[in-house]
N, C-alpha and C. Protein backbone atom coordinates (compact mmCIF):
# COMPACT_ATOMS: atom_id res chain seq x y z
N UNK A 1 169.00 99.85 98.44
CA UNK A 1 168.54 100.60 99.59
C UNK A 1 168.63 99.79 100.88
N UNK A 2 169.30 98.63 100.72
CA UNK A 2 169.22 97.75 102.02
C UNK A 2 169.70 98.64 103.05
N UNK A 3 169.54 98.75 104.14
CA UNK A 3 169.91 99.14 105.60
C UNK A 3 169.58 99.96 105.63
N UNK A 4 169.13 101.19 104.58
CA UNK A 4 168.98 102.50 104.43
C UNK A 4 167.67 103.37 104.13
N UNK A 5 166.83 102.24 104.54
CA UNK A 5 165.53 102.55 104.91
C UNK A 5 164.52 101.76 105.75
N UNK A 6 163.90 102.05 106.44
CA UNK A 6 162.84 100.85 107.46
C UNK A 6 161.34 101.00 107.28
N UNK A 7 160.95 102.34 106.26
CA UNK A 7 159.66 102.87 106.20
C UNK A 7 159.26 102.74 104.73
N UNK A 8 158.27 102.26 104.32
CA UNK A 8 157.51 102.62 102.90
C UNK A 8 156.11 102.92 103.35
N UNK A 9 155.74 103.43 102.11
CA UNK A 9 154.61 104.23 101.76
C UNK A 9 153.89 103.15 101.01
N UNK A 10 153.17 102.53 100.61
CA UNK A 10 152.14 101.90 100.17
C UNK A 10 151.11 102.38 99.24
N UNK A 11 151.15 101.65 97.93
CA UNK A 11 149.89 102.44 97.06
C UNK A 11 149.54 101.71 96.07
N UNK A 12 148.70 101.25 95.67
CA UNK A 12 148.32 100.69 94.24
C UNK A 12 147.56 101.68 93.19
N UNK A 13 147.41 100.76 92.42
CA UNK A 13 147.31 101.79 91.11
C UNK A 13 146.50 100.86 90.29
N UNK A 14 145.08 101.37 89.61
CA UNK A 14 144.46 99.93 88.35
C UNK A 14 143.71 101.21 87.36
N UNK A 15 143.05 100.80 86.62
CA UNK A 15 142.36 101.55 85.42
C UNK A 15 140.68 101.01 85.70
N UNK A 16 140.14 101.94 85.96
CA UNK A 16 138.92 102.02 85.87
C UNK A 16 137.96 102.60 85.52
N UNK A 17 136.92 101.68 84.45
CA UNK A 17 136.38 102.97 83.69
C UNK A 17 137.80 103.47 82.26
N UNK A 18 138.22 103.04 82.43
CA UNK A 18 139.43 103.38 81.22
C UNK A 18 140.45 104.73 81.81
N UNK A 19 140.03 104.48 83.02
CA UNK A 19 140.75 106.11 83.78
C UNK A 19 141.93 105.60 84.93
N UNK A 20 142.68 105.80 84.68
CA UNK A 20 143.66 105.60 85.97
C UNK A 20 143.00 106.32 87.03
N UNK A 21 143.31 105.05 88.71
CA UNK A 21 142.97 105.71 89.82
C UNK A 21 143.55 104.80 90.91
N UNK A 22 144.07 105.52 91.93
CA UNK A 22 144.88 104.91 93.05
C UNK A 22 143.80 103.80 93.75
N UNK A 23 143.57 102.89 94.37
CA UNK A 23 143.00 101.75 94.61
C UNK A 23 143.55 101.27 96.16
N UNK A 24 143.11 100.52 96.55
CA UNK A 24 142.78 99.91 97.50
C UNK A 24 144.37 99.20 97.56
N UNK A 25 145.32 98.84 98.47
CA UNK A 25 146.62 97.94 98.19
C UNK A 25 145.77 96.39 98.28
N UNK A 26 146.59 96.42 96.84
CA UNK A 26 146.36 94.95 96.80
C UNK A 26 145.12 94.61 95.64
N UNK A 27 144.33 95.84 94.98
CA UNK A 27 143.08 95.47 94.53
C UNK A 27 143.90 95.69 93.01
N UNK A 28 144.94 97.02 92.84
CA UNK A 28 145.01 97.40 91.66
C UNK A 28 145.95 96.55 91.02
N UNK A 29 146.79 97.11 89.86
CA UNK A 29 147.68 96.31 88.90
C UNK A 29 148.99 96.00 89.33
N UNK A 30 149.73 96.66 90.31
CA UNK A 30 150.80 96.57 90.95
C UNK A 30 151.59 95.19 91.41
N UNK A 31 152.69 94.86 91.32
CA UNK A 31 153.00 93.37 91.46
C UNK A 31 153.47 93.49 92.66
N UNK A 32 152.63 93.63 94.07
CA UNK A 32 152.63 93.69 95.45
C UNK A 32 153.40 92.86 96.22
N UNK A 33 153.19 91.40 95.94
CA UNK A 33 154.11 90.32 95.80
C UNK A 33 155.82 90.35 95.83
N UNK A 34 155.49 91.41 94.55
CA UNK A 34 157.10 91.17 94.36
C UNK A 34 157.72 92.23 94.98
N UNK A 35 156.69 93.80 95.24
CA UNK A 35 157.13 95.03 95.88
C UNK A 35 157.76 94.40 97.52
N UNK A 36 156.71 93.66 98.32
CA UNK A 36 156.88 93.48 99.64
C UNK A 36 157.92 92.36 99.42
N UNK A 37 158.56 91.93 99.01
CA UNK A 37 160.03 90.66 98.73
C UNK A 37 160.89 91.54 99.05
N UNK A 38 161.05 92.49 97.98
CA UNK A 38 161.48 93.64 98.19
C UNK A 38 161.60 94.31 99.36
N UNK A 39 160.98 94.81 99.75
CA UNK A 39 161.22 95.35 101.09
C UNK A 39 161.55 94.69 101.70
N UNK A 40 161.21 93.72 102.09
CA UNK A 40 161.42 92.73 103.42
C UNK A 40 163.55 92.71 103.06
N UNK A 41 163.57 92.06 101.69
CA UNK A 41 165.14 92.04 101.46
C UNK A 41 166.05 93.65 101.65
N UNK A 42 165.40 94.41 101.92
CA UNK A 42 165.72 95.65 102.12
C UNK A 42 165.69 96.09 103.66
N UNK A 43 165.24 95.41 104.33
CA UNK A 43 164.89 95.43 106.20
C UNK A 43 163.87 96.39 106.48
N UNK A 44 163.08 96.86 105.27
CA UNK A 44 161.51 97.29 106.15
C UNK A 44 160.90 96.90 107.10
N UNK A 45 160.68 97.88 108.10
CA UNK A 45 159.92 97.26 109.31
C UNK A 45 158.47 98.10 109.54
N UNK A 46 158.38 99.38 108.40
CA UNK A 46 157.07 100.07 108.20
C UNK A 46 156.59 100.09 107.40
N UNK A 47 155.18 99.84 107.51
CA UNK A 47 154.45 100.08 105.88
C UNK A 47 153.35 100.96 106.02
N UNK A 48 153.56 101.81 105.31
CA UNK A 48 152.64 102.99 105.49
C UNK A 48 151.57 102.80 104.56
N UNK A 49 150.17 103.16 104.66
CA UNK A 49 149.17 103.02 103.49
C UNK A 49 148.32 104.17 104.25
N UNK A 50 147.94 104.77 102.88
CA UNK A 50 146.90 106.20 102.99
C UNK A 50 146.23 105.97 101.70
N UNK A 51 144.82 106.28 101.78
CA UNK A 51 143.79 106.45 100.36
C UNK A 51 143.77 107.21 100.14
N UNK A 52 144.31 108.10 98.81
CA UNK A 52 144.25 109.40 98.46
C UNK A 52 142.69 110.00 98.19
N UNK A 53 141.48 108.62 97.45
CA UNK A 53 140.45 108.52 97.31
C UNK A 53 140.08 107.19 97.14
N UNK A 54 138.52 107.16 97.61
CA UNK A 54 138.16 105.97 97.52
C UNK A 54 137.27 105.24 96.31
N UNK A 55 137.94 105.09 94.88
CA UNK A 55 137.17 105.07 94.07
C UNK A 55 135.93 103.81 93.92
N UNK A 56 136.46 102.71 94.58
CA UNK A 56 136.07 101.71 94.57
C UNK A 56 134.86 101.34 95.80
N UNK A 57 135.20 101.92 97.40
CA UNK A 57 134.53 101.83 98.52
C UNK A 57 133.77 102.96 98.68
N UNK A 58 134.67 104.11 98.05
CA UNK A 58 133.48 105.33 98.58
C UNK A 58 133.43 105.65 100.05
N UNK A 59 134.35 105.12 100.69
CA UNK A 59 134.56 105.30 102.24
C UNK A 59 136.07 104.91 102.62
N UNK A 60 136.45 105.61 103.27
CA UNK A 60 138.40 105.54 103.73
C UNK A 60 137.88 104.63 104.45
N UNK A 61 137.55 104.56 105.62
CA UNK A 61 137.53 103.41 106.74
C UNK A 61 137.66 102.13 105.69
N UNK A 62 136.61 101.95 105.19
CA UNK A 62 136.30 100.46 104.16
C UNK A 62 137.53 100.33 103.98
N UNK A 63 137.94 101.60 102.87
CA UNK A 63 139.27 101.09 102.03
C UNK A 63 140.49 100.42 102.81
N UNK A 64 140.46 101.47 103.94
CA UNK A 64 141.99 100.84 104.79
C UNK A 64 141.88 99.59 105.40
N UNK A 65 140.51 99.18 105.80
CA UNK A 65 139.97 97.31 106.20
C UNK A 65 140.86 97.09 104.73
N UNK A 66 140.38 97.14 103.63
CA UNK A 66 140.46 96.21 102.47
C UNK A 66 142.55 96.34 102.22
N UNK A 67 142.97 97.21 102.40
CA UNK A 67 144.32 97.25 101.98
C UNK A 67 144.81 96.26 103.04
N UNK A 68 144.33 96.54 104.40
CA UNK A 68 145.18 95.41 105.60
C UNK A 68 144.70 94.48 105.06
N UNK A 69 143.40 93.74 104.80
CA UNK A 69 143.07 92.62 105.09
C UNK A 69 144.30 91.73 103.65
N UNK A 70 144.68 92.50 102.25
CA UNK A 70 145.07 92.12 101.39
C UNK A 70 146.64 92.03 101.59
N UNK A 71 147.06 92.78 103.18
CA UNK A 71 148.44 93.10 102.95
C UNK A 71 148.41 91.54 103.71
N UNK A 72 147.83 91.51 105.34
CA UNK A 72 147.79 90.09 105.85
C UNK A 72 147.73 89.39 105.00
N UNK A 73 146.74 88.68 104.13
CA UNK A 73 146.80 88.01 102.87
C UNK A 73 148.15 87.30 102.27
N UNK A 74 149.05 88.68 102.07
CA UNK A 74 150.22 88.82 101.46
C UNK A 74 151.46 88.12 102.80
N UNK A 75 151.13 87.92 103.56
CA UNK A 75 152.10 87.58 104.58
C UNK A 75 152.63 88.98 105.55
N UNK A 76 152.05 89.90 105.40
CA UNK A 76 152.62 90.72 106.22
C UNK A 76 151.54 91.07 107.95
N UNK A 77 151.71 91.40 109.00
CA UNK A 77 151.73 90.80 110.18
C UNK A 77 151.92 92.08 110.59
């Protein structure tokens, strides 16, 4: 997909409670690390993140603090 995209969507994914549920980026099972290598080698210049729900915060605001603060973390800026 190199050159042929500049935008992703953002999402993690973990089991909780024994139940699959979309998560916070960066909290769930997803190898984030290796997703954003990825992109970057692909020329992403957007990263999109939306909480479908907040299983963990119980509040969107919280959650989207917690996905940036994990994406900065990750090297992204």
């Amino acid at each position: 997909m190199k050159g042929r995209m500049d935008q992703v969507h953002l999402k993690d994914w973990a089991i909780l409670g024994n139940e699959p549920a979309w998560t916070e980026v960066g909290e769930g099972n997803l190898n984030l690390p290796a997703v954003l290598a990825a992109c970057r080698a692909a020329g992403v210049r957007t990263y999109i993140v939306e909480q479908d729900n907040c299983p963990v915060t119980g509040d969107p605001f919280r959650s989207i603090a917690v996905s940036l603060r994990n994406l900065r973390a990750m090297g992204l800026r």
